[in-house]
N, C-alpha and C. Protein backbone atom coordinates (compact mmCIF):
# COMPACT_ATOMS: atom_id res chain seq x y z
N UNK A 1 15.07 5.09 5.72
CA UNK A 1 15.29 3.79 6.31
C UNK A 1 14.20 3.54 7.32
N UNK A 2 14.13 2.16 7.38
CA UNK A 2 12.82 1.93 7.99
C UNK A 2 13.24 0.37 8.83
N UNK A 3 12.84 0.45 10.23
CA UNK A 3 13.27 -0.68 10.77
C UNK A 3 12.19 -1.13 11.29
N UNK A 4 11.87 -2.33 11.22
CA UNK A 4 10.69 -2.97 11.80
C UNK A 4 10.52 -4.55 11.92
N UNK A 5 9.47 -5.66 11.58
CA UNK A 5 9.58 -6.78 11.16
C UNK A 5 8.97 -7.40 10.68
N UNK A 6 8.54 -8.51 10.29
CA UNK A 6 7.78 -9.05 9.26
C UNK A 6 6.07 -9.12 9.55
N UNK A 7 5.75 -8.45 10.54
CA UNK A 7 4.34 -7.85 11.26
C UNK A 7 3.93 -7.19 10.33
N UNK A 8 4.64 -6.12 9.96
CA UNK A 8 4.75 -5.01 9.26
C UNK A 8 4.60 -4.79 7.73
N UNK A 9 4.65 -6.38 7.32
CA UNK A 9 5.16 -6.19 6.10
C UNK A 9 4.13 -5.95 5.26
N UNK A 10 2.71 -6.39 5.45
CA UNK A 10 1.29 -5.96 4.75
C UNK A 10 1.35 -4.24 4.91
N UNK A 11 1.36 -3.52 5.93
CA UNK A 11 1.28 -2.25 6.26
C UNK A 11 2.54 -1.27 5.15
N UNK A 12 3.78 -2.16 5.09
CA UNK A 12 4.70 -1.26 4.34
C UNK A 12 4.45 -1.63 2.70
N UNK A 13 3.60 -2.97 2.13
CA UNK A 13 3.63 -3.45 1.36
C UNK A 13 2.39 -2.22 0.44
N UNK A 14 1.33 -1.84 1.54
CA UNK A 14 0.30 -0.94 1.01
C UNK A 14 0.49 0.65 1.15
N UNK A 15 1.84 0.54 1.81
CA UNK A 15 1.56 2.55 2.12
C UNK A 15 2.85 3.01 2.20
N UNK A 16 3.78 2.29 2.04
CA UNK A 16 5.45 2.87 1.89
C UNK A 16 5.76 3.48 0.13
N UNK A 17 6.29 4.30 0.04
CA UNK A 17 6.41 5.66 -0.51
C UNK A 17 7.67 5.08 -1.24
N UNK A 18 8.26 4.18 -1.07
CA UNK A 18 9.85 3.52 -1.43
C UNK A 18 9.94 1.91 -1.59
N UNK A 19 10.86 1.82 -2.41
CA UNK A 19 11.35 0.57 -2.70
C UNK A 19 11.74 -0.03 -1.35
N UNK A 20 11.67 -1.19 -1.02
CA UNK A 20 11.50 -1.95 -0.10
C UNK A 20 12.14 -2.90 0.05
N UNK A 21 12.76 -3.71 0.89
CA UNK A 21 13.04 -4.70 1.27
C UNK A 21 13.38 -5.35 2.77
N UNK A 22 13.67 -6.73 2.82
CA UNK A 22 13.91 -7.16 4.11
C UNK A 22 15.00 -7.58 4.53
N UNK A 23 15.89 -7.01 5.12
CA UNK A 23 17.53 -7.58 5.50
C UNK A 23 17.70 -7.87 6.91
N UNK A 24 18.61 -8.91 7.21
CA UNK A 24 18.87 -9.46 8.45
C UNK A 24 19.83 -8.03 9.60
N UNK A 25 19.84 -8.22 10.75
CA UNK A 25 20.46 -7.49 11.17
C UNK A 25 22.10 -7.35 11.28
N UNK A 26 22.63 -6.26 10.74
CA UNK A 26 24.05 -6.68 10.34
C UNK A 26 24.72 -6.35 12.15
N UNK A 27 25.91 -7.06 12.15
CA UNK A 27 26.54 -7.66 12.97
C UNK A 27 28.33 -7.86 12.61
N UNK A 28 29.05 -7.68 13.42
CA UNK A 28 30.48 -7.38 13.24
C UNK A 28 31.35 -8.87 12.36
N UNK A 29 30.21 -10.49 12.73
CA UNK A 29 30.77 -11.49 12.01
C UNK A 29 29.73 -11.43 10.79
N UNK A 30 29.31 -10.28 10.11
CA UNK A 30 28.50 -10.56 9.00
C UNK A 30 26.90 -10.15 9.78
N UNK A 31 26.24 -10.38 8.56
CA UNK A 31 24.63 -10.69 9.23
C UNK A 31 24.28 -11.83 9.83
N UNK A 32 23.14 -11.63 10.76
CA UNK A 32 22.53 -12.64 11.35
C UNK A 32 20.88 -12.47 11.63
N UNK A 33 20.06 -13.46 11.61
CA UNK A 33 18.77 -13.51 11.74
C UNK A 33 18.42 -13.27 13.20
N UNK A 34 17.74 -12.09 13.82
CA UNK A 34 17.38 -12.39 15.29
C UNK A 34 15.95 -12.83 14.93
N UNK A 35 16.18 -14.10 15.84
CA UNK A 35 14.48 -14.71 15.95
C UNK A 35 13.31 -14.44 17.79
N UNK A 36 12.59 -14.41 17.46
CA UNK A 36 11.54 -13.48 18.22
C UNK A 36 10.48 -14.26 18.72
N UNK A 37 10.52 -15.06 19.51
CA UNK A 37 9.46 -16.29 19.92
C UNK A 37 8.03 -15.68 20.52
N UNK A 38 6.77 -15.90 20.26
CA UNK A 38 5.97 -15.63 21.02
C UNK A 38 5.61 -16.85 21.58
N UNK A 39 4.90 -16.78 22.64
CA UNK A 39 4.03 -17.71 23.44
C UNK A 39 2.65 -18.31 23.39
N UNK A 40 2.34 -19.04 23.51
CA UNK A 40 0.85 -19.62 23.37
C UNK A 40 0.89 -20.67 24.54
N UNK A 41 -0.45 -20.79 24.97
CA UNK A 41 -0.78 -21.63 25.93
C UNK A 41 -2.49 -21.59 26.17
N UNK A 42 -2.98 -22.82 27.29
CA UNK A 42 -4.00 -22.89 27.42
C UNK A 42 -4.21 -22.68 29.31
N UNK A 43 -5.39 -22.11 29.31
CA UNK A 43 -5.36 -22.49 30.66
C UNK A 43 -5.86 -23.42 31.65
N UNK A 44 -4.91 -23.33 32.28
CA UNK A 44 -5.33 -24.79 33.20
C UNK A 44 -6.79 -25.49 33.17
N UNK A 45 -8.13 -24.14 33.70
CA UNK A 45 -9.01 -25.02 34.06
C UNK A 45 -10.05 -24.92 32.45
N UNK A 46 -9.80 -24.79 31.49
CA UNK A 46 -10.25 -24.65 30.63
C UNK A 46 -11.01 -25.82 30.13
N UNK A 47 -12.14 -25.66 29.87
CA UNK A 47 -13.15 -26.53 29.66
C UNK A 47 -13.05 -27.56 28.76
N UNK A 48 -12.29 -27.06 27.40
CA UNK A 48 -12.37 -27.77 26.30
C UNK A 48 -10.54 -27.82 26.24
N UNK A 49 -9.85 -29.05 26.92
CA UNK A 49 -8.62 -29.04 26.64
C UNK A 49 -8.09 -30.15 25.29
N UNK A 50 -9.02 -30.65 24.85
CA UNK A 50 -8.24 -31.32 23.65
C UNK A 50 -8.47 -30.36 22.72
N UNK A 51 -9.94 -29.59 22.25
CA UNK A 51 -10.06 -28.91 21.33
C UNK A 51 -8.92 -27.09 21.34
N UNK A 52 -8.76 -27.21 22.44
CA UNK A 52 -7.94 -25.74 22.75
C UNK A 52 -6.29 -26.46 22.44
N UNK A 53 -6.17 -27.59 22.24
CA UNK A 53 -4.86 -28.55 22.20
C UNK A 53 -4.76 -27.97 20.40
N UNK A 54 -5.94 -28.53 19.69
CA UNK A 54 -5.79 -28.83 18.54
C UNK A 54 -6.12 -26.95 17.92
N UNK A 55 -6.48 -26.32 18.15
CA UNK A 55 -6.38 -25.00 17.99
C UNK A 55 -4.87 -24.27 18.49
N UNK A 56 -4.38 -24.86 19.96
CA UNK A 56 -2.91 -24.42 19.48
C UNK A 56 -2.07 -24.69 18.59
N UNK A 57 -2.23 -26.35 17.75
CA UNK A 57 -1.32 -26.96 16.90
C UNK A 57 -1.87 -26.66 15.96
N UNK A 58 -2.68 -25.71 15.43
CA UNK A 58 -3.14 -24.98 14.16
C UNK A 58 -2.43 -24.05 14.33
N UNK A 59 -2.31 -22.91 15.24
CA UNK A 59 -1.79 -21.66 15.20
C UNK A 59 -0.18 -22.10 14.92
N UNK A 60 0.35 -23.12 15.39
CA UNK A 60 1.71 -23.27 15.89
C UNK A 60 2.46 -24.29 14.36
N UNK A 61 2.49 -25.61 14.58
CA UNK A 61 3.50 -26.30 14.44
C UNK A 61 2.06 -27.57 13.42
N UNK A 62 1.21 -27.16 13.11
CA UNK A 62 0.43 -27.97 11.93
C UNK A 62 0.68 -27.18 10.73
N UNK A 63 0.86 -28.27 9.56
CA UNK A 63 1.14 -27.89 8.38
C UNK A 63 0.07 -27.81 7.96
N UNK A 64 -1.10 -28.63 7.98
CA UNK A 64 -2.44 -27.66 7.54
C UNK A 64 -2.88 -26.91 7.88
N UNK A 65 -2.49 -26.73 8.99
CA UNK A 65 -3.08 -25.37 9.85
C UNK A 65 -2.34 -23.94 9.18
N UNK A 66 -1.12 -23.71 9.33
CA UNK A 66 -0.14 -23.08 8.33
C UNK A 66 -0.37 -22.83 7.15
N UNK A 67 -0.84 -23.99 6.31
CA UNK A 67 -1.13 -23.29 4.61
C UNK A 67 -2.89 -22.92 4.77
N UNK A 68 -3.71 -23.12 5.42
CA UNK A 68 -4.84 -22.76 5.64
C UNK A 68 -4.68 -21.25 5.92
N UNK A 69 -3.60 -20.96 7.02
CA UNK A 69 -3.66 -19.43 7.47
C UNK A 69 -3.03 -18.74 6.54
N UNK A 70 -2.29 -19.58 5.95
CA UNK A 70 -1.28 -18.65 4.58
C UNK A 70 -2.29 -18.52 3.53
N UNK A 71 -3.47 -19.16 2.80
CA UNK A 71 -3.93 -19.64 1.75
C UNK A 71 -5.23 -18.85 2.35
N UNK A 72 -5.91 -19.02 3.35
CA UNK A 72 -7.17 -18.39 3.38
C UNK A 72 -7.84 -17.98 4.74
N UNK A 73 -6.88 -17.79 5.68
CA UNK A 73 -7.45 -17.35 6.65
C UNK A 73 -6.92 -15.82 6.93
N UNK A 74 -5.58 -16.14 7.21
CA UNK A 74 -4.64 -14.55 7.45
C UNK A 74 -4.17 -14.24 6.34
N UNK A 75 -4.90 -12.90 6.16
CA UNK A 75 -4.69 -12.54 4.71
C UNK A 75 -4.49 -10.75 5.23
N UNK A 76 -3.36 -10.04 4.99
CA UNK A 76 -2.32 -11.24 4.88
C UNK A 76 -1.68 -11.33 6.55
N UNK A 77 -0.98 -13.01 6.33
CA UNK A 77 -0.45 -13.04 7.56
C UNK A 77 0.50 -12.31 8.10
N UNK A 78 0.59 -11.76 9.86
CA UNK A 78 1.32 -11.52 10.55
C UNK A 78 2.36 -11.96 11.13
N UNK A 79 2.66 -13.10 10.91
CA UNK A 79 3.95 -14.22 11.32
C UNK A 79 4.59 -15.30 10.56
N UNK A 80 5.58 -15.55 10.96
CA UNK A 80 6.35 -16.46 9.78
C UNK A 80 6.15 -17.82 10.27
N UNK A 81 6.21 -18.88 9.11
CA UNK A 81 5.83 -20.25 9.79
C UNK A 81 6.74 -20.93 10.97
N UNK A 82 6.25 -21.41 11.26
CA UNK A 82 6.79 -22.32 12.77
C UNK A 82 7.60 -23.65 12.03
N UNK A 83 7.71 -23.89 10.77
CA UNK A 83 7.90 -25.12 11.13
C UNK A 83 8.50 -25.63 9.58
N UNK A 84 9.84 -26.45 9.67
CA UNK A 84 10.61 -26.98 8.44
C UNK A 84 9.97 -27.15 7.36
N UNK A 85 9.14 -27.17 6.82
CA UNK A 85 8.33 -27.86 5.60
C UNK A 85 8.75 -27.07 4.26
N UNK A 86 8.79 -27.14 3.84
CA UNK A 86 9.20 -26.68 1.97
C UNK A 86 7.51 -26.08 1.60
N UNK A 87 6.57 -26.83 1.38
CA UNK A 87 5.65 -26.90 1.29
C UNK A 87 4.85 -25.47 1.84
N UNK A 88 5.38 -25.49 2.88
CA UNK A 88 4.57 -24.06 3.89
C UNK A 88 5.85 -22.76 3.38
N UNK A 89 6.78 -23.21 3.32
CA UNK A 89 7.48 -21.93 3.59
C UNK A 89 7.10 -21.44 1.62
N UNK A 90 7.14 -22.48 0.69
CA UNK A 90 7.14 -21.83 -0.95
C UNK A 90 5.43 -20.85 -0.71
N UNK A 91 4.40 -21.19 0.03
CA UNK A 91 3.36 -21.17 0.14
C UNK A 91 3.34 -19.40 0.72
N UNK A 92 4.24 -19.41 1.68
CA UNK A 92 4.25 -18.53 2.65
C UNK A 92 5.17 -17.27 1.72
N UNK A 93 5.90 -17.97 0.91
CA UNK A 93 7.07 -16.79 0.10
C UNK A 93 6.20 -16.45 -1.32
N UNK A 94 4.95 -16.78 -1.40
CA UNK A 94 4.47 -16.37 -2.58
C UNK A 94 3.01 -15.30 -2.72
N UNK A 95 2.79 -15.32 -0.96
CA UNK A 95 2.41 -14.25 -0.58
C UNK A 95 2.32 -13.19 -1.42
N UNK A 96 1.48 -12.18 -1.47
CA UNK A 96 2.00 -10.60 -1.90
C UNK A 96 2.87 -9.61 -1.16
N UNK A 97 2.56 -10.23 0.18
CA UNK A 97 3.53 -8.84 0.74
C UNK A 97 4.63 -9.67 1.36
N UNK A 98 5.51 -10.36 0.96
CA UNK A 98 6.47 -10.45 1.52
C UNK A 98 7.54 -10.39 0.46
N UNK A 99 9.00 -9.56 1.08
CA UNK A 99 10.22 -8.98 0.59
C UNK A 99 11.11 -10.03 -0.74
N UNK A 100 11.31 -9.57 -1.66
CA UNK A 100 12.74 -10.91 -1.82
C UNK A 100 13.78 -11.11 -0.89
N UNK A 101 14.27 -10.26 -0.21
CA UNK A 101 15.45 -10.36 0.52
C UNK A 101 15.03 -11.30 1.68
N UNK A 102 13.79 -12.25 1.26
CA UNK A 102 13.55 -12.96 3.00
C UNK A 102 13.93 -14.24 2.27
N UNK A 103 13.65 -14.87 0.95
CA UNK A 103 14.98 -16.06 0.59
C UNK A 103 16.11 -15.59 1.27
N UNK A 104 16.83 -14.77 1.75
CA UNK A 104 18.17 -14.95 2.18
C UNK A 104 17.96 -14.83 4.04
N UNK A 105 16.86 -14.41 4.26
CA UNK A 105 16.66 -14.36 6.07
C UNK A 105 16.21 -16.13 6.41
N UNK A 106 15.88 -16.27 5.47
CA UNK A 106 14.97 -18.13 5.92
C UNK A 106 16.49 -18.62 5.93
N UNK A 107 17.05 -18.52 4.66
CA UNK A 107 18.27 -19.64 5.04
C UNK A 107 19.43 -19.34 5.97
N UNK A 108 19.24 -18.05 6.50
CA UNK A 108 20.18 -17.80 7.89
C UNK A 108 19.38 -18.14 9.16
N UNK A 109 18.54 -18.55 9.19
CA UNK A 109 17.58 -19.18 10.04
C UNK A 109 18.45 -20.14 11.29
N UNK A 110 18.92 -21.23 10.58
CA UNK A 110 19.74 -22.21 11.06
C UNK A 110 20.76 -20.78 12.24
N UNK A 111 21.56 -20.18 11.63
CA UNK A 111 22.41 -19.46 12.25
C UNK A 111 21.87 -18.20 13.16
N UNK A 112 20.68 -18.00 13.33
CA UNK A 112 20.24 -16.71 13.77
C UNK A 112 20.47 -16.58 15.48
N UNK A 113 20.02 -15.49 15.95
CA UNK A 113 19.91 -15.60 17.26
C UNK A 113 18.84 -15.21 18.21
N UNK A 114 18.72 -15.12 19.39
CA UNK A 114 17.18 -15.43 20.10
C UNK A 114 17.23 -13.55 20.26
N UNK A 115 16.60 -13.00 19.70
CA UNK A 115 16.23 -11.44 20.12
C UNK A 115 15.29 -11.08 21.32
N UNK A 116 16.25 -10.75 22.46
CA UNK A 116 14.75 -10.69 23.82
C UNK A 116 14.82 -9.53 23.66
């Protein structure tokens, strides 16, 4: 058994020894998704604040920015998308290294909880 998270999943996808998959964390009302926020920001006196604007909304919450990093930048990517779209997430699930068992972590999404 192997516990970790979807960081991981290129690393277990190339060198794990076993059949694999990705399951939510089980919990006494059933399973549930813990979700894991990182941070981004700019700093204050930073020279270039629209272009450091539009480089956060690439990393974050742009849908071209998202299938760009899924499709040809992060290969493969380290994080799951930010953001509702169908479009990004079929994009993002067709990946090579990601689990089947994460169709069933996306749609507990709605229900998950904040993991500090």
């Amino acid at each position: 058994m192997k516990i970790d998270a979807n960081w991981a999943f290129a690393d277990v996808q190339k060198n794990a020894k076993f059949k694999w998959d990705f399951l939510p964390i089980p919990g006494k009302d059933g399973q549930r998704v813990p979700l894991i926020t990182d941070y981004i920001g700019m700093a204050q006196n930073t020279k270039h604040p629209k272009e450091a604007m539009e480089f956060i909304k690439f990393l974050t919450y742009s849908k071209d920015g998202w299938l760009e990093r899924i499709n040809n930048i992060e290969t493969p990517i380290v994080t799951m998308p930010l953001l509702n779209d169908r479009e990004v997430w079929d994009a993002y699930l067709q990946t090579t290294f990601t689990a089947p068992g994460l169709k069933d972590i996306i749609a507990g999404i709605p229900n998950g909880f904040v993991d500090g």
